[in-house]
PDB file of N, CA and C in Angstrom:
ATOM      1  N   UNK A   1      -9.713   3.480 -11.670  1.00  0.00           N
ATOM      2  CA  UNK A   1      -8.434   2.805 -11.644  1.00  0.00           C
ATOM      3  C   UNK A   1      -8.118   2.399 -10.217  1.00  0.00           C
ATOM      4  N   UNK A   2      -7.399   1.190 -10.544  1.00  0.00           N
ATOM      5  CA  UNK A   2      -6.747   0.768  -8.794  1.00  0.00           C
ATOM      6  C   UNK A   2      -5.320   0.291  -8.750  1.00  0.00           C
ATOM      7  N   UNK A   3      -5.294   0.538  -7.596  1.00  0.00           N
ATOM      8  CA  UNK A   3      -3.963  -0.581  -7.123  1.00  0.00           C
ATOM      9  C   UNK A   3      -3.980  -1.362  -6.249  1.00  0.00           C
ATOM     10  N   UNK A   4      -2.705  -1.943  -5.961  1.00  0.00           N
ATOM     11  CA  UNK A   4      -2.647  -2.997  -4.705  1.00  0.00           C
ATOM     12  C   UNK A   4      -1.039  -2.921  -3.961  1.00  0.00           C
ATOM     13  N   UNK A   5      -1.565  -2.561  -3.058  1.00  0.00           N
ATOM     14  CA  UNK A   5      -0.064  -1.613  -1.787  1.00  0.00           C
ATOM     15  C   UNK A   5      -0.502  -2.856  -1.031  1.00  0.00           C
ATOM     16  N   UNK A   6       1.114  -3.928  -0.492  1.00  0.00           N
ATOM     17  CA  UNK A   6       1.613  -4.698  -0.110  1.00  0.00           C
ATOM     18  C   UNK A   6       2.331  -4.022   1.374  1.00  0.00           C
ATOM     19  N   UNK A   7       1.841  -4.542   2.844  1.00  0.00           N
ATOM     20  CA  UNK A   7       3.072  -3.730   3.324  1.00  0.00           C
ATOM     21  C   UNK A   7       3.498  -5.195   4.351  1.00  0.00           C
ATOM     22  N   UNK A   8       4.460  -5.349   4.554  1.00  0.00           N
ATOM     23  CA  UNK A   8       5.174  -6.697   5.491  1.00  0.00           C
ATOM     24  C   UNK A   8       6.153  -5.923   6.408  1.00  0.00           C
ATOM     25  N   UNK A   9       6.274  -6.639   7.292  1.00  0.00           N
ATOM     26  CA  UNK A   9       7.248  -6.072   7.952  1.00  0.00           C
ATOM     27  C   UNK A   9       7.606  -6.335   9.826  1.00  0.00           C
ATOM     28  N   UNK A  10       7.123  -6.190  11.358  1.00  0.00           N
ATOM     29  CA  UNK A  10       7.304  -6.528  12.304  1.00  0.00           C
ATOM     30  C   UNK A  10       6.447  -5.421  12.264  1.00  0.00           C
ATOM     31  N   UNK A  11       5.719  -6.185  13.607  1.00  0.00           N
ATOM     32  CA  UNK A  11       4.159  -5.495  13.622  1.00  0.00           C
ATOM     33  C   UNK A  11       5.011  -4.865  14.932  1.00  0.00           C
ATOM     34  N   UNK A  12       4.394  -3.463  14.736  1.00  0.00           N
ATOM     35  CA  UNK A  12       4.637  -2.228  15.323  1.00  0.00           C
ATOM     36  C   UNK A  12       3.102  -1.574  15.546  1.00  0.00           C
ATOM     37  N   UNK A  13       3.043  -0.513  16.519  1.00  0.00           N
ATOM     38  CA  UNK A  13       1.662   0.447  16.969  1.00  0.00           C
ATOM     39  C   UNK A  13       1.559   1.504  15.268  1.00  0.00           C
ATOM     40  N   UNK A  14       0.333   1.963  14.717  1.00  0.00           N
ATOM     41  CA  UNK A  14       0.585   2.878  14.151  1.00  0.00           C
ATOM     42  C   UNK A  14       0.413   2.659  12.842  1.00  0.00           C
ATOM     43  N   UNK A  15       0.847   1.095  12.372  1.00  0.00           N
ATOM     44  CA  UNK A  15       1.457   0.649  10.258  1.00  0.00           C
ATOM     45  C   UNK A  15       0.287   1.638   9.944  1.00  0.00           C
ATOM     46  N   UNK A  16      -0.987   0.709  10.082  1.00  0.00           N
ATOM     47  CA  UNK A  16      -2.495   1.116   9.355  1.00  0.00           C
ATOM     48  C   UNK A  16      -2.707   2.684   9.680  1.00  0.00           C
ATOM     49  N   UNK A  17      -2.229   3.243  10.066  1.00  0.00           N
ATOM     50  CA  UNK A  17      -2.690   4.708  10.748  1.00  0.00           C
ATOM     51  C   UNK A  17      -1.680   5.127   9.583  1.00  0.00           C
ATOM     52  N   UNK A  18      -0.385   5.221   9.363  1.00  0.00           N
ATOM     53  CA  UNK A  18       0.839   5.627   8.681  1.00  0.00           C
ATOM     54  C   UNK A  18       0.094   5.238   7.081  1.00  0.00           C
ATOM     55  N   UNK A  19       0.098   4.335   7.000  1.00  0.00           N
ATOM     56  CA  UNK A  19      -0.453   3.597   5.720  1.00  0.00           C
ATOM     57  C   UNK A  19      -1.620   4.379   5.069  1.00  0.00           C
ATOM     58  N   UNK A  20      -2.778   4.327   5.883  1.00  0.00           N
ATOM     59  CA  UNK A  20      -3.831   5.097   5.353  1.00  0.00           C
ATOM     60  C   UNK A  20      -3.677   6.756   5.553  1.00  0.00           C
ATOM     61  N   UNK A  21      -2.777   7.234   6.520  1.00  0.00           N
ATOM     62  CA  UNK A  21      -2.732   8.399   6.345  1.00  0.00           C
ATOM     63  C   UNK A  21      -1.953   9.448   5.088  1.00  0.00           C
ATOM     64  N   UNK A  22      -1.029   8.248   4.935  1.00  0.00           N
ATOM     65  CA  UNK A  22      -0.362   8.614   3.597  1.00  0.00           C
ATOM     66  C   UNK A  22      -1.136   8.457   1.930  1.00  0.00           C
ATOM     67  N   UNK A  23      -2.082   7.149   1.805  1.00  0.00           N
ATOM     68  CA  UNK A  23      -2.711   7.704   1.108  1.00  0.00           C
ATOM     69  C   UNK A  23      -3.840   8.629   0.872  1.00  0.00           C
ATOM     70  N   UNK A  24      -4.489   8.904   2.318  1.00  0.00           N
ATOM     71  CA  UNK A  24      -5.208   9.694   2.664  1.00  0.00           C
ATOM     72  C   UNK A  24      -4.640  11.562   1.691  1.00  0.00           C
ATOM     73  N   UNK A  25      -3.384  11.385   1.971  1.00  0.00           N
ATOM     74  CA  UNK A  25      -2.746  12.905   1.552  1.00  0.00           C
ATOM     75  C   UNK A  25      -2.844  13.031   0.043  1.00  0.00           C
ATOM     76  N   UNK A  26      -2.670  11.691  -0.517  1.00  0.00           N
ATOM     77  CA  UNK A  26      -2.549  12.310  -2.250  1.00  0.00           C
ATOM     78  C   UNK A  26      -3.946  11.856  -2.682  1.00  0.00           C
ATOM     79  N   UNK A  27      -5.152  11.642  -1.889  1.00  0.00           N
ATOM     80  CA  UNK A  27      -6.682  11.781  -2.153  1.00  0.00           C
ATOM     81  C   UNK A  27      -6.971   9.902  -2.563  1.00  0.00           C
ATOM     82  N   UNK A  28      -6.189   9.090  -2.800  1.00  0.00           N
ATOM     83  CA  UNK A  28      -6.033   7.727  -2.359  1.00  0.00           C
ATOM     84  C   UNK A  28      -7.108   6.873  -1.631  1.00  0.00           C
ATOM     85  N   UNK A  29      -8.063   6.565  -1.992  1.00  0.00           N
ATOM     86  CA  UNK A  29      -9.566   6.172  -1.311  1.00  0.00           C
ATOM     87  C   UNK A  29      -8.873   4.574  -0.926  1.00  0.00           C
ATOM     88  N   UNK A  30      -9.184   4.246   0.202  1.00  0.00           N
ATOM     89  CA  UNK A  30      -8.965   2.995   0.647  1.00  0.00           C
ATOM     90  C   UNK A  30     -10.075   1.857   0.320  1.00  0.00           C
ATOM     91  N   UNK A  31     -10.395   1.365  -0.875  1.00  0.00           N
ATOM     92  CA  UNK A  31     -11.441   0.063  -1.052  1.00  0.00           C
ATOM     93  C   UNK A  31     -11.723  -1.190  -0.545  1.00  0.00           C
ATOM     94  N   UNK A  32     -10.735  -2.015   0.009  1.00  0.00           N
ATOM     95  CA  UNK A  32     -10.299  -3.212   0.586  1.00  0.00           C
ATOM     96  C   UNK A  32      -9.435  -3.233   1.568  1.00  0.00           C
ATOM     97  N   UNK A  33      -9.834  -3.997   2.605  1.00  0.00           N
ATOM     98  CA  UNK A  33      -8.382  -3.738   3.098  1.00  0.00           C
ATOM     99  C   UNK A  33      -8.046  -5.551   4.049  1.00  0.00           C
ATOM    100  N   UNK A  34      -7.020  -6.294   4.224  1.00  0.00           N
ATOM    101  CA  UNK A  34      -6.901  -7.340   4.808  1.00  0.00           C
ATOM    102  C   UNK A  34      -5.739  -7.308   5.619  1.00  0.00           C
ATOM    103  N   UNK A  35      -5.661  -7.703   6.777  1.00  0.00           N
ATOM    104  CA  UNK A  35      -4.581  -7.567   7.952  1.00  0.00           C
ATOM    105  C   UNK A  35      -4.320  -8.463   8.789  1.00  0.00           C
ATOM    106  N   UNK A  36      -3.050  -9.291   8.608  1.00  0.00           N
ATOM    107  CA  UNK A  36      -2.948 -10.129  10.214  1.00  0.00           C
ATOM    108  C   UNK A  36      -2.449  -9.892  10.502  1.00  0.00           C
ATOM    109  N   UNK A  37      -1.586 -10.577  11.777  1.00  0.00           N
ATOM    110  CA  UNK A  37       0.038 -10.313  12.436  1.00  0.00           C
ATOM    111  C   UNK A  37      -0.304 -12.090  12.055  1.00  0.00           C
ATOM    112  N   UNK A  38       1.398 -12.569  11.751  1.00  0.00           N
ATOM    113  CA  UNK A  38       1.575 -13.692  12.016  1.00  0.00           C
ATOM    114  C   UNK A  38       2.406 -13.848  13.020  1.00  0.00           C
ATOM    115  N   UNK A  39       2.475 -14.406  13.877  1.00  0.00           N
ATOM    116  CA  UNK A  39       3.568 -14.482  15.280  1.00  0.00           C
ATOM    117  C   UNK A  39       4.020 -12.846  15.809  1.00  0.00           C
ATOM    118  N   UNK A  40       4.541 -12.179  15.031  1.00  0.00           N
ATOM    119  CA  UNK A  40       5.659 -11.230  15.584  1.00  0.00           C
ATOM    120  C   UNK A  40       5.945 -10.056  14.158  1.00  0.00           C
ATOM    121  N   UNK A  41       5.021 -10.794  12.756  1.00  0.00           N
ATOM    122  CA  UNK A  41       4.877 -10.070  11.627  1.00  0.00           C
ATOM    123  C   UNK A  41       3.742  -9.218  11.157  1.00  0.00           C
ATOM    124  N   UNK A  42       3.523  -8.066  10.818  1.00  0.00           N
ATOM    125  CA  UNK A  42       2.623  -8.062  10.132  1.00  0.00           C
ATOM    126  C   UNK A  42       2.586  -7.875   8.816  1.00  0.00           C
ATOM    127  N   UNK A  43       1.026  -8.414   8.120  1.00  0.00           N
ATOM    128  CA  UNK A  43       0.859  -8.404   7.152  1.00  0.00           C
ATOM    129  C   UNK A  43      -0.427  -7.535   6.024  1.00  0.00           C
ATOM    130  N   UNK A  44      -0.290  -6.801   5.506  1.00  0.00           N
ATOM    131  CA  UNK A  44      -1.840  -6.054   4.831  1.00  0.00           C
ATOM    132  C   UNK A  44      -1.584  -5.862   3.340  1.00  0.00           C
ATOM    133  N   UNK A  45      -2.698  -6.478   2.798  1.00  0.00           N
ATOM    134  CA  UNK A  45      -2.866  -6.469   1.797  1.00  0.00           C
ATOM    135  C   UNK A  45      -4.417  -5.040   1.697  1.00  0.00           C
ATOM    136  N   UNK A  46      -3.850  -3.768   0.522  1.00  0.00           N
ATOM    137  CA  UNK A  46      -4.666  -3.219   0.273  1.00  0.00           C
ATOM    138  C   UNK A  46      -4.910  -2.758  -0.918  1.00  0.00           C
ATOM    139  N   UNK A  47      -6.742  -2.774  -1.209  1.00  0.00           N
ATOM    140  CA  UNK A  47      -6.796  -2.131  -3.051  1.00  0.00           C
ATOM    141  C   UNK A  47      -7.622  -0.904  -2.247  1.00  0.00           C
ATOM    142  N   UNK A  48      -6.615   0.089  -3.479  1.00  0.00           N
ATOM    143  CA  UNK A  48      -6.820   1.596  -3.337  1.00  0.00           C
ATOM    144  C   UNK A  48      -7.572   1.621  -4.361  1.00  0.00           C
ATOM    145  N   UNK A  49      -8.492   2.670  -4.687  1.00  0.00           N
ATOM    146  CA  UNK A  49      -8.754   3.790  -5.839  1.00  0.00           C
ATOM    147  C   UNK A  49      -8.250   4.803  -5.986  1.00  0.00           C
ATOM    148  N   UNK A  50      -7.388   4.768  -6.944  1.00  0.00           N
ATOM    149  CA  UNK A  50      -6.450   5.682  -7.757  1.00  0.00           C
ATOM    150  C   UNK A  50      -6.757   6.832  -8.903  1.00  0.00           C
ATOM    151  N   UNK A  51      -7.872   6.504  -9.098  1.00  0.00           N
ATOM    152  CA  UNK A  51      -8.954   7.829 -10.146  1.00  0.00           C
ATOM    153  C   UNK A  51      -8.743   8.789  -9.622  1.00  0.00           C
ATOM    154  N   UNK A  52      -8.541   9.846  -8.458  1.00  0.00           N
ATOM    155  CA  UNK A  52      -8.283  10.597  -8.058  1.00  0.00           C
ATOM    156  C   UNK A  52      -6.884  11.639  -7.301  1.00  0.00           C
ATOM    157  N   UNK A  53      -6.014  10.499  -7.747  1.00  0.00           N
ATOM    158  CA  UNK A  53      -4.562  10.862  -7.022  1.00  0.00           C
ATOM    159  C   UNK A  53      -4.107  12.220  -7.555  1.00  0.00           C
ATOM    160  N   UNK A  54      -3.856  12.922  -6.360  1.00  0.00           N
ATOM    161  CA  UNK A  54      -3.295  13.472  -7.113  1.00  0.00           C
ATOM    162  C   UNK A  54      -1.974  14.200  -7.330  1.00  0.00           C
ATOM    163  N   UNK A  55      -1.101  13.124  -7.127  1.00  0.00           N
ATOM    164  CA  UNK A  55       0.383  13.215  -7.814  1.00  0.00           C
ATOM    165  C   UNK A  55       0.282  11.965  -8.896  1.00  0.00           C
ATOM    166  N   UNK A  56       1.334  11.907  -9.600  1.00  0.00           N
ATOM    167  CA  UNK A  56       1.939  10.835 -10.690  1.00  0.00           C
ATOM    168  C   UNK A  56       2.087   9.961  -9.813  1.00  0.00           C
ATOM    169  N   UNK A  57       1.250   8.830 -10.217  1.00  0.00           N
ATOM    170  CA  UNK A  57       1.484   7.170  -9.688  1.00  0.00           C
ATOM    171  C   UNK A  57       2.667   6.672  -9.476  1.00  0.00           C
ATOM    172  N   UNK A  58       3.797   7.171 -10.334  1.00  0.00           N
ATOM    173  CA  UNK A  58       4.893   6.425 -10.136  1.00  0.00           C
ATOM    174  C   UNK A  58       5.469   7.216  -9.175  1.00  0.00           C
ATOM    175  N   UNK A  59       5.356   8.537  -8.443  1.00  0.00           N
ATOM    176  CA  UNK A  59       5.842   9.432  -7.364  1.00  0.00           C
ATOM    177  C   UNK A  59       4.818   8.713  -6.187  1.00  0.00           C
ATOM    178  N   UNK A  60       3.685   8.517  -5.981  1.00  0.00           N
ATOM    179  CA  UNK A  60       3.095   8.083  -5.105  1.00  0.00           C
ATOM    180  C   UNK A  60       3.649   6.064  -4.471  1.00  0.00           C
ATOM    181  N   UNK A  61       4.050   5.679  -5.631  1.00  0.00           N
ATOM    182  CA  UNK A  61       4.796   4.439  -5.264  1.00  0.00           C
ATOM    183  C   UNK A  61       5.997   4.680  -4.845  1.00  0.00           C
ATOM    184  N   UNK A  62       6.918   5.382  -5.186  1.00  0.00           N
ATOM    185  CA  UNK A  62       7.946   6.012  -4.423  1.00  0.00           C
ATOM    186  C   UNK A  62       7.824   6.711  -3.085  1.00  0.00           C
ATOM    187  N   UNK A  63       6.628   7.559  -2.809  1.00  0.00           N
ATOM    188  CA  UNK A  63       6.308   7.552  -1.431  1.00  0.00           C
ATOM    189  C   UNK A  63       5.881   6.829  -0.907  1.00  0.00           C
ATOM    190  N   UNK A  64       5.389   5.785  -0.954  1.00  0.00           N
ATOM    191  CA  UNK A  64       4.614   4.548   0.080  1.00  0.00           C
ATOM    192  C   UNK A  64       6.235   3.604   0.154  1.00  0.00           C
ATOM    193  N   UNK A  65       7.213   3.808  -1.022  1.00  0.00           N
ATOM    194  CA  UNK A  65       8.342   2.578  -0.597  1.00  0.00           C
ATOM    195  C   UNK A  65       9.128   3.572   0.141  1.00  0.00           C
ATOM    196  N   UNK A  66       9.244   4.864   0.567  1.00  0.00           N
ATOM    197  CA  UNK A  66      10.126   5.669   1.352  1.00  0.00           C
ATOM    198  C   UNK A  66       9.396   5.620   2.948  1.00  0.00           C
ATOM    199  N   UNK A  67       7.943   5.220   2.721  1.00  0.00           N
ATOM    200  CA  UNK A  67       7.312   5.316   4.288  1.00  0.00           C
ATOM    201  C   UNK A  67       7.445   4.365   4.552  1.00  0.00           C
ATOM    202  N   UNK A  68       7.594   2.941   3.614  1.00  0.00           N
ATOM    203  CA  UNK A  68       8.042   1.566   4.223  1.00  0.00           C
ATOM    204  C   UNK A  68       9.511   1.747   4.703  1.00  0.00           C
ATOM    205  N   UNK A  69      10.509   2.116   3.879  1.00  0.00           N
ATOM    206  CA  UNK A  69      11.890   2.614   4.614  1.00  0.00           C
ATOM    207  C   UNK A  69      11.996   3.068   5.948  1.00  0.00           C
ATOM    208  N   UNK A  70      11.359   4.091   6.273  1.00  0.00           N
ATOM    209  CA  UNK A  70      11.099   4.806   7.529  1.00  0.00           C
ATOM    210  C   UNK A  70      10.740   4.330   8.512  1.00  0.00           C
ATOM    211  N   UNK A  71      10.153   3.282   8.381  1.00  0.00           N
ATOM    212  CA  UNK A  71       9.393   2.445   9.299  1.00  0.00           C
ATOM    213  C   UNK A  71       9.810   0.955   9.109  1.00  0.00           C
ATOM    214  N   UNK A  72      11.174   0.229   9.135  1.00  0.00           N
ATOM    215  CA  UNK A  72      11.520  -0.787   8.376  1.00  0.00           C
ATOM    216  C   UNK A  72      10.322  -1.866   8.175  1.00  0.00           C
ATOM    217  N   UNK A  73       9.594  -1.146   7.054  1.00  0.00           N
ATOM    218  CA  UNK A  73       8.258  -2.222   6.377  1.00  0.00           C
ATOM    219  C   UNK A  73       9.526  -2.541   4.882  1.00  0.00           C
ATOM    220  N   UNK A  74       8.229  -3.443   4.522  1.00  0.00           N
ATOM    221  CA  UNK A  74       8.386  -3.289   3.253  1.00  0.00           C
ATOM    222  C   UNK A  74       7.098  -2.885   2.214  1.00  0.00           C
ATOM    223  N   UNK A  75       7.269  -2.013   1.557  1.00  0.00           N
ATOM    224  CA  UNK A  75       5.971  -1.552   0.763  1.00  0.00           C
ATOM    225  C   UNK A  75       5.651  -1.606  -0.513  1.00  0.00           C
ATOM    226  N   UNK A  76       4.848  -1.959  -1.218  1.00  0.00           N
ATOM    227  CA  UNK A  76       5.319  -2.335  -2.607  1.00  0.00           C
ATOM    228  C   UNK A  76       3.691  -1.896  -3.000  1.00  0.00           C
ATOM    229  N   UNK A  77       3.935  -1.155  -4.352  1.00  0.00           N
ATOM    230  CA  UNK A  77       2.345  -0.598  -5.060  1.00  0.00           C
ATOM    231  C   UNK A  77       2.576  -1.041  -6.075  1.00  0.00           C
ATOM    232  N   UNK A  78       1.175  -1.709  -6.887  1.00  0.00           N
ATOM    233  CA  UNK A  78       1.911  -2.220  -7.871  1.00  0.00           C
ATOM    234  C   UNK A  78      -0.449  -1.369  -8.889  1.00  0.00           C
ATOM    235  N   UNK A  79       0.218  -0.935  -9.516  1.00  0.00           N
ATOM    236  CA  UNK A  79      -1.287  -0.309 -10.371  1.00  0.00           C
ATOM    237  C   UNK A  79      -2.176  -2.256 -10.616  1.00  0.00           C
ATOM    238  N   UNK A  80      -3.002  -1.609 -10.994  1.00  0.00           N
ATOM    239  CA  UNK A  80      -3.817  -3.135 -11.430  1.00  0.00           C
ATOM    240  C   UNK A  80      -3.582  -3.478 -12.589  1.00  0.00           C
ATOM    241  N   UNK A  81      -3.234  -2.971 -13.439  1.00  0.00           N
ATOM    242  CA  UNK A  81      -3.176  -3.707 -15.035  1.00  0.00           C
ATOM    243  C   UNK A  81      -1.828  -4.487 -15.056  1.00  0.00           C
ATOM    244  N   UNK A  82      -0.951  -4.184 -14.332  1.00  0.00           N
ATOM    245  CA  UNK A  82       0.194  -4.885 -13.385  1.00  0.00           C
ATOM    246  C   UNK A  82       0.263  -5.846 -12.823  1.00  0.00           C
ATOM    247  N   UNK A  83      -0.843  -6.152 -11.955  1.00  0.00           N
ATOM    248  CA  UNK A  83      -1.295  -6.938 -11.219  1.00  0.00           C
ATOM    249  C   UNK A  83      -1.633  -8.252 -11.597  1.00  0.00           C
ATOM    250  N   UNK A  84      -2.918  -7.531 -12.642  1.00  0.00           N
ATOM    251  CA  UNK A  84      -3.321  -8.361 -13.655  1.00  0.00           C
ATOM    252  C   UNK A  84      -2.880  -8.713 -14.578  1.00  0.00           C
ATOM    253  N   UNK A  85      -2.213  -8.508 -15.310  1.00  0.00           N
ATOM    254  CA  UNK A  85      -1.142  -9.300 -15.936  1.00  0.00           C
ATOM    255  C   UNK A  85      -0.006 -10.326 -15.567  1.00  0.00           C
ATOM    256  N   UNK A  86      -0.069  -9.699 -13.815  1.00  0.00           N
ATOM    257  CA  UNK A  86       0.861 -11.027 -13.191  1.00  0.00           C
ATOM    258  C   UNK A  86      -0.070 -12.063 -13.164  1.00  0.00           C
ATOM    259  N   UNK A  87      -1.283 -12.096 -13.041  1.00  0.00           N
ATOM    260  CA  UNK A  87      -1.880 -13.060 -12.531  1.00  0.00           C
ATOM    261  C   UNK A  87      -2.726 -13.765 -13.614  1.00  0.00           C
ATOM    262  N   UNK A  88      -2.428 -13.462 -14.788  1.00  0.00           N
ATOM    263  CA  UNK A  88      -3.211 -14.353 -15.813  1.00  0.00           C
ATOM    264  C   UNK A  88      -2.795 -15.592 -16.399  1.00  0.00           C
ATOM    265  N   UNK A  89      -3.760 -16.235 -16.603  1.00  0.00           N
ATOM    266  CA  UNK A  89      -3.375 -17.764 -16.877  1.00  0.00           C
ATOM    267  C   UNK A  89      -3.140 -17.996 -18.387  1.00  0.00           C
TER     268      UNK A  89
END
């Protein structure tokens, strides 16, 4: 199983360190990962593997949108069958 954690926000020292260290804690394997800054923003798009979490998905999306709080990001997890369903034609 996967997901896809969205984080935006004003590029600061640290996002990707905060980011992966947090899913690092609930066993959260990092598969993909894409990153720019645009001007003064940054931006990362990442797919996790989620087969192994181990808290409830919907508590682990609640912690990644409380570490975006903390850090005024914005963070958004969204599972893949989610995803994929947004994105079908």
């Amino acid at each position: 199983m996967q997901a896809v954690i969205s984080v935006t926000g004003k590029d600061s020292v640290g996002i990707v360190a905060k980011v992966s260290e947090k899913c690092a804690k609930y066993n959260v394997n990092i598969s993909d990962v894409s990153q720019t800054v645009l001007q003064t923003y940054f931006v990362m798009i990442m797919v996790v593997d989620i087969a192994n979490i181990s808290i409830p998905f919907n508590d682990f999306v609640d912690e990644m949108a409380a570490l975006g709080r903390e850090n005024l990001l914005e963070i958004h997890t969204m599972h893949e069958d989610i995803f994929n369903s947004m994105h079908k034609i």
